[in-house]
PDB file of N, CA and C in Angstrom:
ATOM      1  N   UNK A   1     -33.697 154.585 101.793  1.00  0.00           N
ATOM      2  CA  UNK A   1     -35.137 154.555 101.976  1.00  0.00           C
ATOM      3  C   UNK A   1     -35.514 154.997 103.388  1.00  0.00           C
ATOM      4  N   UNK A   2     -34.557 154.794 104.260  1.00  0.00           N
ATOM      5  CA  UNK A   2     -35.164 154.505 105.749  1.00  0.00           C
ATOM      6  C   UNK A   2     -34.622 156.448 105.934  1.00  0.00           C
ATOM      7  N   UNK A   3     -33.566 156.974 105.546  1.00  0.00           N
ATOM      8  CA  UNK A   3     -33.274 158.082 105.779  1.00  0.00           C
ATOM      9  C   UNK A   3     -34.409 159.230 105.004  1.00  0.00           C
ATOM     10  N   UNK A   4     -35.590 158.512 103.737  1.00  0.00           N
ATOM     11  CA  UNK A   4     -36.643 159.253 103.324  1.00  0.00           C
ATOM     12  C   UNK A   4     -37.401 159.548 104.431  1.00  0.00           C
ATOM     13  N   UNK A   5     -37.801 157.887 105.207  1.00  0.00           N
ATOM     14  CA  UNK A   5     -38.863 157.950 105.877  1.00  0.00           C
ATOM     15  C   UNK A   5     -38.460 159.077 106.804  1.00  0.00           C
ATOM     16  N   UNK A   6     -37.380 158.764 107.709  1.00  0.00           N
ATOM     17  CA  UNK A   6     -36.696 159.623 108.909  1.00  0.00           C
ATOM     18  C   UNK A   6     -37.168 161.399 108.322  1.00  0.00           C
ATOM     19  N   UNK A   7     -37.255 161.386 107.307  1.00  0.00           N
ATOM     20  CA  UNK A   7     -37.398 162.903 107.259  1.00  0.00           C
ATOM     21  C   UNK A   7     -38.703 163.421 106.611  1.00  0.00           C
ATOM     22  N   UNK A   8     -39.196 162.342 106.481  1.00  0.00           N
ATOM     23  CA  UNK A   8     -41.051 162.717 106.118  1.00  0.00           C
ATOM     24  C   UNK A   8     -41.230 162.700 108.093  1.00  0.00           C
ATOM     25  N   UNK A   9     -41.061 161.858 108.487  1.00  0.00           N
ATOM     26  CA  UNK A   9     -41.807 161.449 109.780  1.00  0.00           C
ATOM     27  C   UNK A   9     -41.184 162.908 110.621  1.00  0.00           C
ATOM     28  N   UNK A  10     -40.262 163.615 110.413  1.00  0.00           N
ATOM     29  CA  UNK A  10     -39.393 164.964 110.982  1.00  0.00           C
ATOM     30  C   UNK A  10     -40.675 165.388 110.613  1.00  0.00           C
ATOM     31  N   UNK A  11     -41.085 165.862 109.162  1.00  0.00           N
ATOM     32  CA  UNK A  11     -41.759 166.682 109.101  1.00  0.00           C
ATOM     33  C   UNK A  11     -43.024 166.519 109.630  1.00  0.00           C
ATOM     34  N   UNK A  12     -43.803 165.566 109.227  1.00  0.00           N
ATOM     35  CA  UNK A  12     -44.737 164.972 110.081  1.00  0.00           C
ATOM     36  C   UNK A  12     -45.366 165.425 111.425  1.00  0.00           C
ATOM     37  N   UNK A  13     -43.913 165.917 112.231  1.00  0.00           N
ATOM     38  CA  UNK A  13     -43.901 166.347 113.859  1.00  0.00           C
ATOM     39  C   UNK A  13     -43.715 164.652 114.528  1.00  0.00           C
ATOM     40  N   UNK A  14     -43.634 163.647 113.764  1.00  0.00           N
ATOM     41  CA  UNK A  14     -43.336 162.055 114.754  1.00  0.00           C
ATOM     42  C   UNK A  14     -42.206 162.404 114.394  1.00  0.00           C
ATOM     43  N   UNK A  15     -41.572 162.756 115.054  1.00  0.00           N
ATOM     44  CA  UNK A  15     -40.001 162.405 116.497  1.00  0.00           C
ATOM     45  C   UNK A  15     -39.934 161.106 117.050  1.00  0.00           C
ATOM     46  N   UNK A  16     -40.724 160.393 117.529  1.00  0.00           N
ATOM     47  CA  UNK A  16     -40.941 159.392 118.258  1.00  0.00           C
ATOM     48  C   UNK A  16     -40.445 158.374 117.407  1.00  0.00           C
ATOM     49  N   UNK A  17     -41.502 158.680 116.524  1.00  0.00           N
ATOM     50  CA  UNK A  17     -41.812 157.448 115.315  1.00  0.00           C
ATOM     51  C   UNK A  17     -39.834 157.626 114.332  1.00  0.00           C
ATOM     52  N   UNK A  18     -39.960 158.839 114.102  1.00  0.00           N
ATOM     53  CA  UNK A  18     -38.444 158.841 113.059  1.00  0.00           C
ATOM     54  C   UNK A  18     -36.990 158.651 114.413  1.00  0.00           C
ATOM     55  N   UNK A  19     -37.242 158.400 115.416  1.00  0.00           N
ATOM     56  CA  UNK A  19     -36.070 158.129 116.038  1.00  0.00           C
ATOM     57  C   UNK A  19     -36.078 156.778 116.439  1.00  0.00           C
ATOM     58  N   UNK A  20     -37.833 155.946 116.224  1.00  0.00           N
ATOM     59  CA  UNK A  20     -37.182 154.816 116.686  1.00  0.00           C
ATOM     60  C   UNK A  20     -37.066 153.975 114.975  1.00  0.00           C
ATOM     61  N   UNK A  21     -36.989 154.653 114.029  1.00  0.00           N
ATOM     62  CA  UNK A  21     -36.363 154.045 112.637  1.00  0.00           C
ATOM     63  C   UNK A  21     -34.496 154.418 113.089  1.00  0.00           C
ATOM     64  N   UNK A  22     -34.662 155.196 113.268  1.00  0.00           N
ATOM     65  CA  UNK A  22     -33.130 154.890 113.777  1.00  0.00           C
ATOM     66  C   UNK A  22     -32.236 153.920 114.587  1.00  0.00           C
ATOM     67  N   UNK A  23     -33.382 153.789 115.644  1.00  0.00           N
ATOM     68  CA  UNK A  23     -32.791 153.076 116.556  1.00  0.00           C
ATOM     69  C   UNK A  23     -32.948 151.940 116.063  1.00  0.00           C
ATOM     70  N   UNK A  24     -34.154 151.382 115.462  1.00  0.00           N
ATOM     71  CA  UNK A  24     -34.148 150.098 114.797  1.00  0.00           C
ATOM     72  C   UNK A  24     -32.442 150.058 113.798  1.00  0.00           C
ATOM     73  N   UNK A  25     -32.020 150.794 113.561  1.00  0.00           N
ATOM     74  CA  UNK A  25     -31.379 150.437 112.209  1.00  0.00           C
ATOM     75  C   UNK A  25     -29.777 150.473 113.116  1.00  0.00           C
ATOM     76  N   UNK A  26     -29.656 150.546 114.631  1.00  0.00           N
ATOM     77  CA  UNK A  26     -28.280 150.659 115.145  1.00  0.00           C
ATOM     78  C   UNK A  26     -28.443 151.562 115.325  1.00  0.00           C
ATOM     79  N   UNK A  27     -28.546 153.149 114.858  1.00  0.00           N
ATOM     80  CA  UNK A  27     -27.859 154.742 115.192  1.00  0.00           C
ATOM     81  C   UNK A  27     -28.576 154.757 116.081  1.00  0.00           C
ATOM     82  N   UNK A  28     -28.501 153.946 117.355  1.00  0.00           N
ATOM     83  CA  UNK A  28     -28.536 155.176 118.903  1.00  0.00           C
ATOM     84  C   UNK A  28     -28.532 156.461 119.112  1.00  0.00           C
ATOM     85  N   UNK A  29     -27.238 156.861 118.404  1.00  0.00           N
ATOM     86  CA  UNK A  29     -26.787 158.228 118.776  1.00  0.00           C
ATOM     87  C   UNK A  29     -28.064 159.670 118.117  1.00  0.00           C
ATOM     88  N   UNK A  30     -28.069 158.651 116.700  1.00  0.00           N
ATOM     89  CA  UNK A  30     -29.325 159.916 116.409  1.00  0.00           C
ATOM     90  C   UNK A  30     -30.359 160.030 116.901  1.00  0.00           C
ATOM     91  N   UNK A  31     -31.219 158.627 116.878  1.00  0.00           N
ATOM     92  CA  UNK A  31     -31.928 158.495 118.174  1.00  0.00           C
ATOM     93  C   UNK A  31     -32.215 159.209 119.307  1.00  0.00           C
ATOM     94  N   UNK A  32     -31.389 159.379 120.071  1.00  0.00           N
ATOM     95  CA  UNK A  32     -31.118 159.834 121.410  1.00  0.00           C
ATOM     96  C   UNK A  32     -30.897 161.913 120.823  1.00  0.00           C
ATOM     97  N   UNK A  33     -29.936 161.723 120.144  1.00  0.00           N
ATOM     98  CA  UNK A  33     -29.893 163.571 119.273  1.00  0.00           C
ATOM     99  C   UNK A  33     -31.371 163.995 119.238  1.00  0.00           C
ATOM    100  N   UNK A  34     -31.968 163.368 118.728  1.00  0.00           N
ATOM    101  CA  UNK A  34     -33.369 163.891 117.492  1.00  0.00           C
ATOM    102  C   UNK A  34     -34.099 164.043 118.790  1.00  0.00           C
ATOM    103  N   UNK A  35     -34.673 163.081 120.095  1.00  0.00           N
ATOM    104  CA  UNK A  35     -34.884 162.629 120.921  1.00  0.00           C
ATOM    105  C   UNK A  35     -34.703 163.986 121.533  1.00  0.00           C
ATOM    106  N   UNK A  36     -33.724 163.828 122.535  1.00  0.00           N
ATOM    107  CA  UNK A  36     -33.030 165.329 123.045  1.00  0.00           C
ATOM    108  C   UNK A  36     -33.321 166.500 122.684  1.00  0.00           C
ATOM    109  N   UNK A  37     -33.286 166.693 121.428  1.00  0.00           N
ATOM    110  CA  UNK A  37     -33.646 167.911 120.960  1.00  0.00           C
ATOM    111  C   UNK A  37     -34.802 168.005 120.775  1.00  0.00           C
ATOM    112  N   UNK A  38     -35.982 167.492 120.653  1.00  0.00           N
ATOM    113  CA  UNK A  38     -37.373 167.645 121.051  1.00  0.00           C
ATOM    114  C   UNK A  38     -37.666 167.642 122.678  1.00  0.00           C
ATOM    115  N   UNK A  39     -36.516 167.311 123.482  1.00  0.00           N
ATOM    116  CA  UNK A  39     -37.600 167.149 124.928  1.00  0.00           C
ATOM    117  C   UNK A  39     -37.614 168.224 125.535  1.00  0.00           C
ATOM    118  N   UNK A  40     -37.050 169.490 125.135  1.00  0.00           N
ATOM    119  CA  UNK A  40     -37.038 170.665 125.664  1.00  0.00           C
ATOM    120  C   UNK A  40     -39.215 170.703 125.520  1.00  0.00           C
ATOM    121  N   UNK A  41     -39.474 170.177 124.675  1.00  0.00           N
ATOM    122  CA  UNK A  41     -40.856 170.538 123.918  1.00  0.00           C
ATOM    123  C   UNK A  41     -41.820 169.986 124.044  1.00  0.00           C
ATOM    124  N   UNK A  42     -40.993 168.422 124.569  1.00  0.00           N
ATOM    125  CA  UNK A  42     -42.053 167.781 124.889  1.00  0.00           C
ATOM    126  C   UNK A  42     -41.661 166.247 125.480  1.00  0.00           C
ATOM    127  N   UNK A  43     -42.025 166.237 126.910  1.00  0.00           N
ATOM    128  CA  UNK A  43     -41.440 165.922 128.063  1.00  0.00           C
ATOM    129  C   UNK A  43     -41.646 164.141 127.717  1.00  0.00           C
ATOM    130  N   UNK A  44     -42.499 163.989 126.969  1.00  0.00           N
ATOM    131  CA  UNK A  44     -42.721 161.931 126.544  1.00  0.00           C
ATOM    132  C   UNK A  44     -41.475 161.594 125.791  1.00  0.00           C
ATOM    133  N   UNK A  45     -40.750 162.380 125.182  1.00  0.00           N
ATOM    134  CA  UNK A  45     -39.223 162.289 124.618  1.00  0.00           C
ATOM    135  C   UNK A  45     -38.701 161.520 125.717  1.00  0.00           C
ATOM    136  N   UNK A  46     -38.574 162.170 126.578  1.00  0.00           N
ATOM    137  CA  UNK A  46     -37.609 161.589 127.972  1.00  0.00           C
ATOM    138  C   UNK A  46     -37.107 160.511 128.043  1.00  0.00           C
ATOM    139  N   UNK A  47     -38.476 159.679 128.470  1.00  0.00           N
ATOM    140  CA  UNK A  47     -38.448 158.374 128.903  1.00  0.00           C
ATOM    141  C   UNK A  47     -37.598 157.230 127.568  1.00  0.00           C
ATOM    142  N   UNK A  48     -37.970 157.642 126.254  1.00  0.00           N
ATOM    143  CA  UNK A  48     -37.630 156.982 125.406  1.00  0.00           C
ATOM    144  C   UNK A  48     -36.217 157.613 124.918  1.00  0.00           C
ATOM    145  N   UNK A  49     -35.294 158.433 124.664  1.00  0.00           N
ATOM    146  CA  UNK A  49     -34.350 158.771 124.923  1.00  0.00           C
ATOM    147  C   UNK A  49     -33.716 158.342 125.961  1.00  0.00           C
ATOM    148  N   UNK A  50     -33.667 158.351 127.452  1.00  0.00           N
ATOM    149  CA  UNK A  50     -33.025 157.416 128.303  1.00  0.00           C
ATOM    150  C   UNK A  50     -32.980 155.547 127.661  1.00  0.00           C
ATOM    151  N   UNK A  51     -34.197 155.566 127.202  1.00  0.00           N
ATOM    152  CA  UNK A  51     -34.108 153.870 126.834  1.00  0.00           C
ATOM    153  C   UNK A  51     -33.135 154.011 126.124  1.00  0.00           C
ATOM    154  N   UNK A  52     -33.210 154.310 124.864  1.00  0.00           N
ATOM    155  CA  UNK A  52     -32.200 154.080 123.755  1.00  0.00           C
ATOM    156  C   UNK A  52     -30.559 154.858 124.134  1.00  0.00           C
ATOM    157  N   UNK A  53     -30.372 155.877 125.240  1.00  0.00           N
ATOM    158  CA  UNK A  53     -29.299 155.822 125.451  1.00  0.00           C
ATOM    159  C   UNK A  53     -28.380 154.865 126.361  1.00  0.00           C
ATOM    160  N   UNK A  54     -29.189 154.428 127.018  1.00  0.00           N
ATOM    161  CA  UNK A  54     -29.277 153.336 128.011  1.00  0.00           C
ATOM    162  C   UNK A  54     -28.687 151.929 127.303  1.00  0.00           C
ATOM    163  N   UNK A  55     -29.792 151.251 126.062  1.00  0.00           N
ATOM    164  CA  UNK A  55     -28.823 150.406 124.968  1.00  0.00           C
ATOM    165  C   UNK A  55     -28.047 150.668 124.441  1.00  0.00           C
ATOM    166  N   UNK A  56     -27.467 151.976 123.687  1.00  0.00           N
ATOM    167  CA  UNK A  56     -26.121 152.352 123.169  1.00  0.00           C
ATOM    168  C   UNK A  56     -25.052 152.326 124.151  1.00  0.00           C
ATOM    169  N   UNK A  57     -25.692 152.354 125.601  1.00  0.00           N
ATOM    170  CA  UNK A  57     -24.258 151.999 127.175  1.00  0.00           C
ATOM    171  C   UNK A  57     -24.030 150.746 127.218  1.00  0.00           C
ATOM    172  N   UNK A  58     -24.930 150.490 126.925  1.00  0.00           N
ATOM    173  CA  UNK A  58     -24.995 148.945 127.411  1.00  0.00           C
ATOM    174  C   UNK A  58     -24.252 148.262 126.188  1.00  0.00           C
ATOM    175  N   UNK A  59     -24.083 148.659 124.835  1.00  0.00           N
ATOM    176  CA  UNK A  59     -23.581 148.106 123.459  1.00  0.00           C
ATOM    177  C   UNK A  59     -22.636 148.318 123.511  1.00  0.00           C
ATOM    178  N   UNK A  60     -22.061 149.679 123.985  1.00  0.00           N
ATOM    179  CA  UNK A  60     -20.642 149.845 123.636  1.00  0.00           C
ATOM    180  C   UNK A  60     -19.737 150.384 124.813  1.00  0.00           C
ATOM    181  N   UNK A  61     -20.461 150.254 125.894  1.00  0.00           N
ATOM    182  CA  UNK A  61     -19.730 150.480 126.996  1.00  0.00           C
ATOM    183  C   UNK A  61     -18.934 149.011 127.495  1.00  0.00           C
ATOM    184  N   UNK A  62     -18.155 148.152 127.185  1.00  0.00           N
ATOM    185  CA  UNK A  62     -17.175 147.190 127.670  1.00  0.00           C
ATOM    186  C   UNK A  62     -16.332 147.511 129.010  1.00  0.00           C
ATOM    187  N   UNK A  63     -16.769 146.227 129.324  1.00  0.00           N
ATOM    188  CA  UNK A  63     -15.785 146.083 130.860  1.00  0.00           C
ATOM    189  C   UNK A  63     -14.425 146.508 130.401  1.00  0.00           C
ATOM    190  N   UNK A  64     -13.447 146.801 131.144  1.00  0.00           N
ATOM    191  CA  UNK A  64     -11.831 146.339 130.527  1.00  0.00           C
ATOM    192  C   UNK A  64     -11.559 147.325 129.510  1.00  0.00           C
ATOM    193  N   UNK A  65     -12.100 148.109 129.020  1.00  0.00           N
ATOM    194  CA  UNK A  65     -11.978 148.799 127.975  1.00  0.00           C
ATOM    195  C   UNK A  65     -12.276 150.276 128.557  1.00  0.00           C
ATOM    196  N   UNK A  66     -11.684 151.584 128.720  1.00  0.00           N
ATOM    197  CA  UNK A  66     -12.743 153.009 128.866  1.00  0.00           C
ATOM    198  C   UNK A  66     -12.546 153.542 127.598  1.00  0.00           C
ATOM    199  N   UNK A  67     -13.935 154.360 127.793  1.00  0.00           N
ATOM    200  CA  UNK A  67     -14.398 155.164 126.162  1.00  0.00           C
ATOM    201  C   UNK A  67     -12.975 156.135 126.063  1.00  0.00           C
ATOM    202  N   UNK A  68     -13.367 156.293 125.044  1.00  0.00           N
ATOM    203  CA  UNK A  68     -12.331 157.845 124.161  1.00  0.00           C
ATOM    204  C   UNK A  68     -13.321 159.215 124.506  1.00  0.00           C
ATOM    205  N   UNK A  69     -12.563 160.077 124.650  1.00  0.00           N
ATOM    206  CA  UNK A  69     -13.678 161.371 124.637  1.00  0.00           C
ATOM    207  C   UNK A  69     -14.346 161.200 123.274  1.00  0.00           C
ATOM    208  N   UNK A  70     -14.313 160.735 122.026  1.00  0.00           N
ATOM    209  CA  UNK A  70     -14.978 160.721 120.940  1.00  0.00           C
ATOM    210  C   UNK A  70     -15.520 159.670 120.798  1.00  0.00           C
ATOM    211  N   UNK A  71     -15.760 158.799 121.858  1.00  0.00           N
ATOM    212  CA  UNK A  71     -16.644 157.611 121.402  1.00  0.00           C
ATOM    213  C   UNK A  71     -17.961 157.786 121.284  1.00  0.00           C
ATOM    214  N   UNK A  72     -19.027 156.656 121.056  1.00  0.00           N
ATOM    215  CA  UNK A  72     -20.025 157.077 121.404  1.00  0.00           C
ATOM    216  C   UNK A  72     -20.708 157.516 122.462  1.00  0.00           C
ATOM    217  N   UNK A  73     -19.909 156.642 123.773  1.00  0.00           N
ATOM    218  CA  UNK A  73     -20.169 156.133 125.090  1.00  0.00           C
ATOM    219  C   UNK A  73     -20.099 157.982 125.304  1.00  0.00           C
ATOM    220  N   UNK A  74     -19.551 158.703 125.054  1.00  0.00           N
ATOM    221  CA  UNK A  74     -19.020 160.002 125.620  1.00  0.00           C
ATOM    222  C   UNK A  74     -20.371 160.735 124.807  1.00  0.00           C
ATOM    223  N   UNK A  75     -20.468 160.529 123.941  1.00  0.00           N
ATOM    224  CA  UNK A  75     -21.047 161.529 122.987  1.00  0.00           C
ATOM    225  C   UNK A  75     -23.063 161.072 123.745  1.00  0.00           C
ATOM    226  N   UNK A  76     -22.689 159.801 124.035  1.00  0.00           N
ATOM    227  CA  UNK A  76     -24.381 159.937 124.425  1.00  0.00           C
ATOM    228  C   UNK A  76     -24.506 160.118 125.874  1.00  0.00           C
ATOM    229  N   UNK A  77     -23.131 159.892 126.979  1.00  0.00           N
ATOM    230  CA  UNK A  77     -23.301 160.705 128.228  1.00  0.00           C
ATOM    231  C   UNK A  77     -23.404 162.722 128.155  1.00  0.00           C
ATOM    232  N   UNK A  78     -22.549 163.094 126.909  1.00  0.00           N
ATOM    233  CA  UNK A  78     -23.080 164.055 126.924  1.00  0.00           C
ATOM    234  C   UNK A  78     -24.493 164.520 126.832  1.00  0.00           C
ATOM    235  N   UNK A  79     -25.135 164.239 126.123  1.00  0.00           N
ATOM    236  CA  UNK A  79     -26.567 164.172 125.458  1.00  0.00           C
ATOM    237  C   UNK A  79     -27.458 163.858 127.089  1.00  0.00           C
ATOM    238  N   UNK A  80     -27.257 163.302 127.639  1.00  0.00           N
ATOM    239  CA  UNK A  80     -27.806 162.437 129.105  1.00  0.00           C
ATOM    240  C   UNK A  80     -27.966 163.894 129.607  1.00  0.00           C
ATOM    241  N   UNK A  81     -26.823 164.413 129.777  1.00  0.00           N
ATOM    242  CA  UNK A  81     -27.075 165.754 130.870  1.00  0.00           C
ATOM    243  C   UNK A  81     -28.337 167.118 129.985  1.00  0.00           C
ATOM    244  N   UNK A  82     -28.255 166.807 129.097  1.00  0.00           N
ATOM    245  CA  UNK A  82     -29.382 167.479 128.869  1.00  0.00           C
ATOM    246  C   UNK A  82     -30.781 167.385 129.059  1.00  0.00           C
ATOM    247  N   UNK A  83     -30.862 166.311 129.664  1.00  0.00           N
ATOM    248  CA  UNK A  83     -32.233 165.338 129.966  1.00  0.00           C
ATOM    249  C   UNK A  83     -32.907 165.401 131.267  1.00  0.00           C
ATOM    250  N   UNK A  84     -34.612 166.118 131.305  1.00  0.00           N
ATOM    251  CA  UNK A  84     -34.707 166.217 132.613  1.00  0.00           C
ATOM    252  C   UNK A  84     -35.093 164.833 133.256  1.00  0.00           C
ATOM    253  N   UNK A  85     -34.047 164.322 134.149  1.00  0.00           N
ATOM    254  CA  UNK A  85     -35.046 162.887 134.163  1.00  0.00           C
ATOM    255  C   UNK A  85     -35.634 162.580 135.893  1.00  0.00           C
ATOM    256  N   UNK A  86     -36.307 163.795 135.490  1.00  0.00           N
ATOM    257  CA  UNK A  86     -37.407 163.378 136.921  1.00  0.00           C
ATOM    258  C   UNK A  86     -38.302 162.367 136.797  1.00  0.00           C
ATOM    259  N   UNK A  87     -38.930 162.234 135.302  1.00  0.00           N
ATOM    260  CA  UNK A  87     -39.733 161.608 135.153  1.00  0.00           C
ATOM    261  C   UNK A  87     -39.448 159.927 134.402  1.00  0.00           C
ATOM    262  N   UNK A  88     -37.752 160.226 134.707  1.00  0.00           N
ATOM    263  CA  UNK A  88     -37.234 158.519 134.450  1.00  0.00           C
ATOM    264  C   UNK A  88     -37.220 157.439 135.522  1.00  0.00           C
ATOM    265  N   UNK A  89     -37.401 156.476 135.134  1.00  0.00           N
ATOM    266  CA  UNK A  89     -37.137 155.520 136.789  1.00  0.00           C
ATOM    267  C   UNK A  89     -35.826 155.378 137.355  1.00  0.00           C
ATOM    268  N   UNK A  90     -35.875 155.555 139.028  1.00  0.00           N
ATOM    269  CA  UNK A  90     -34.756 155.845 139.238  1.00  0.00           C
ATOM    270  C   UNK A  90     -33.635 154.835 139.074  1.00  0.00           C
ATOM    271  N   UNK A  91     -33.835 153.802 138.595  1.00  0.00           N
ATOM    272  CA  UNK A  91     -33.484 152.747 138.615  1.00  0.00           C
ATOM    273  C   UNK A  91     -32.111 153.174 137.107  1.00  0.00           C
ATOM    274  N   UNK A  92     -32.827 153.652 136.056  1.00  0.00           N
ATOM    275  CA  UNK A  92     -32.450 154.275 135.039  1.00  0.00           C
ATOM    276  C   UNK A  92     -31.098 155.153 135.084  1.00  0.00           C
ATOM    277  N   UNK A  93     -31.830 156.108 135.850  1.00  0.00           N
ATOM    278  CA  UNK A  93     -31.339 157.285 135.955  1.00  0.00           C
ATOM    279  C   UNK A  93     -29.765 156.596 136.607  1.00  0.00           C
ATOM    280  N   UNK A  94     -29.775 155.922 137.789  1.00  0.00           N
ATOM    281  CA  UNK A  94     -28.623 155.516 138.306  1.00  0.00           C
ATOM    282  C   UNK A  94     -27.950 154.702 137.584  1.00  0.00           C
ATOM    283  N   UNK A  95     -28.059 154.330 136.566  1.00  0.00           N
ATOM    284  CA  UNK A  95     -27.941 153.325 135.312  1.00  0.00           C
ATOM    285  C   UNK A  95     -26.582 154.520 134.632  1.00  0.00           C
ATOM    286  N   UNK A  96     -27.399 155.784 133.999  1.00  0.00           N
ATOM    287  CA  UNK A  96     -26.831 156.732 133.708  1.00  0.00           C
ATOM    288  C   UNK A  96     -25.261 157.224 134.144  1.00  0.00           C
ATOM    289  N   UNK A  97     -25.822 157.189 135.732  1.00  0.00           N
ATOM    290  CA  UNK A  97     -24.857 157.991 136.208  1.00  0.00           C
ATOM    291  C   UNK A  97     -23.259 157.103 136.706  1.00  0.00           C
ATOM    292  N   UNK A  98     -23.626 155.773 136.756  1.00  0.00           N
ATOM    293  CA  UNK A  98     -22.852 154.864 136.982  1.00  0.00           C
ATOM    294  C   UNK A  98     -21.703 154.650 135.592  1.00  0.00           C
ATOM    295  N   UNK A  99     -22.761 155.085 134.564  1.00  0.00           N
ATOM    296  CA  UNK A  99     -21.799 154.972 133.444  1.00  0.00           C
ATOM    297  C   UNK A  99     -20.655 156.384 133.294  1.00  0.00           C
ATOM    298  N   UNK A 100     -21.448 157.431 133.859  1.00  0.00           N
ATOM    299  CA  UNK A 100     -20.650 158.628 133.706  1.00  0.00           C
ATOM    300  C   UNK A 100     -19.068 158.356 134.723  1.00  0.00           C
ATOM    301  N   UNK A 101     -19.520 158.150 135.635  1.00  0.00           N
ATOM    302  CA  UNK A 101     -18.443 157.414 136.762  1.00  0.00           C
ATOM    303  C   UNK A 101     -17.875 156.786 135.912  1.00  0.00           C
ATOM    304  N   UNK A 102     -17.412 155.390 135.607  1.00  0.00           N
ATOM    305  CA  UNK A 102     -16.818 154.680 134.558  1.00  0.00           C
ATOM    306  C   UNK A 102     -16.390 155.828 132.915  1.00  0.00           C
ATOM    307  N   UNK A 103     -17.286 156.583 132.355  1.00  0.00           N
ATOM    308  CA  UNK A 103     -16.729 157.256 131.743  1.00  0.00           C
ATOM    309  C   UNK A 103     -15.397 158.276 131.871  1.00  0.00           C
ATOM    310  N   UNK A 104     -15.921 159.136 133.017  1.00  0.00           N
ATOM    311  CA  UNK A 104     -14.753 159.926 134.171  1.00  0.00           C
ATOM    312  C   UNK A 104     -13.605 159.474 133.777  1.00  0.00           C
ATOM    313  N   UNK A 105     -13.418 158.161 134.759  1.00  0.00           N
ATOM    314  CA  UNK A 105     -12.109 157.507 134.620  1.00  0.00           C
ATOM    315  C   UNK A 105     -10.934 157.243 133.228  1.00  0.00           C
ATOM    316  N   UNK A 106     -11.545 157.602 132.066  1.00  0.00           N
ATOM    317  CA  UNK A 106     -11.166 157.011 131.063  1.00  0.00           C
ATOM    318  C   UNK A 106     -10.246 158.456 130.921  1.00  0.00           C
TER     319      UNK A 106
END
């Protein structure tokens, strides 16, 4: 049902609206995809894409543990660098990059 809505709301032009049915439902990752791939278009993506990649770091990034290049942790720092985030708080943004550091290492 929720993958109908996700693709009426695509068509729709709500991005917003069909990525945060995702994010409600766990998939971060599409979230943050669907997200991403609209902010070339339109810059209010941003801010909400950093959020939700930001909780998928925070979910599955573990102390004691480093990601796999195929984890998620990897797959949504990739996605990060596509993101202009001038208009994120910097607070965020260093959020980001702290995880890439910790990613690095793995």
């Amino acid at each position: 049902m929720d993958e109908a809505r996700v693709k009426l709301l695509k068509r729709l032009g709500r991005i917003l609206e069909a990525a945060g049915v995702h994010a409600k439902n766990g998939d971060l990752l599409k979230a943050v995809e669907m997200l991403t791939a609209s902010a070339a278009h339109n810059a209010d993506h941003v801010a909400p894409a950093v959020k939700y990649l930001l909780t998928g770091l925070r979910r599955d990034l573990t102390l004691g543990a480093l990601p796999t290049p195929s984890s998620i942790v990897s797959k949504l720092l990739a996605l990060s660098d596509r993101l202009d985030k001038r208009a994120v708080p910097k607070q965020e943004v260093d959020e980001v990059s702290s995880s890439h550091t910790i990613n690095s290492r793995a």
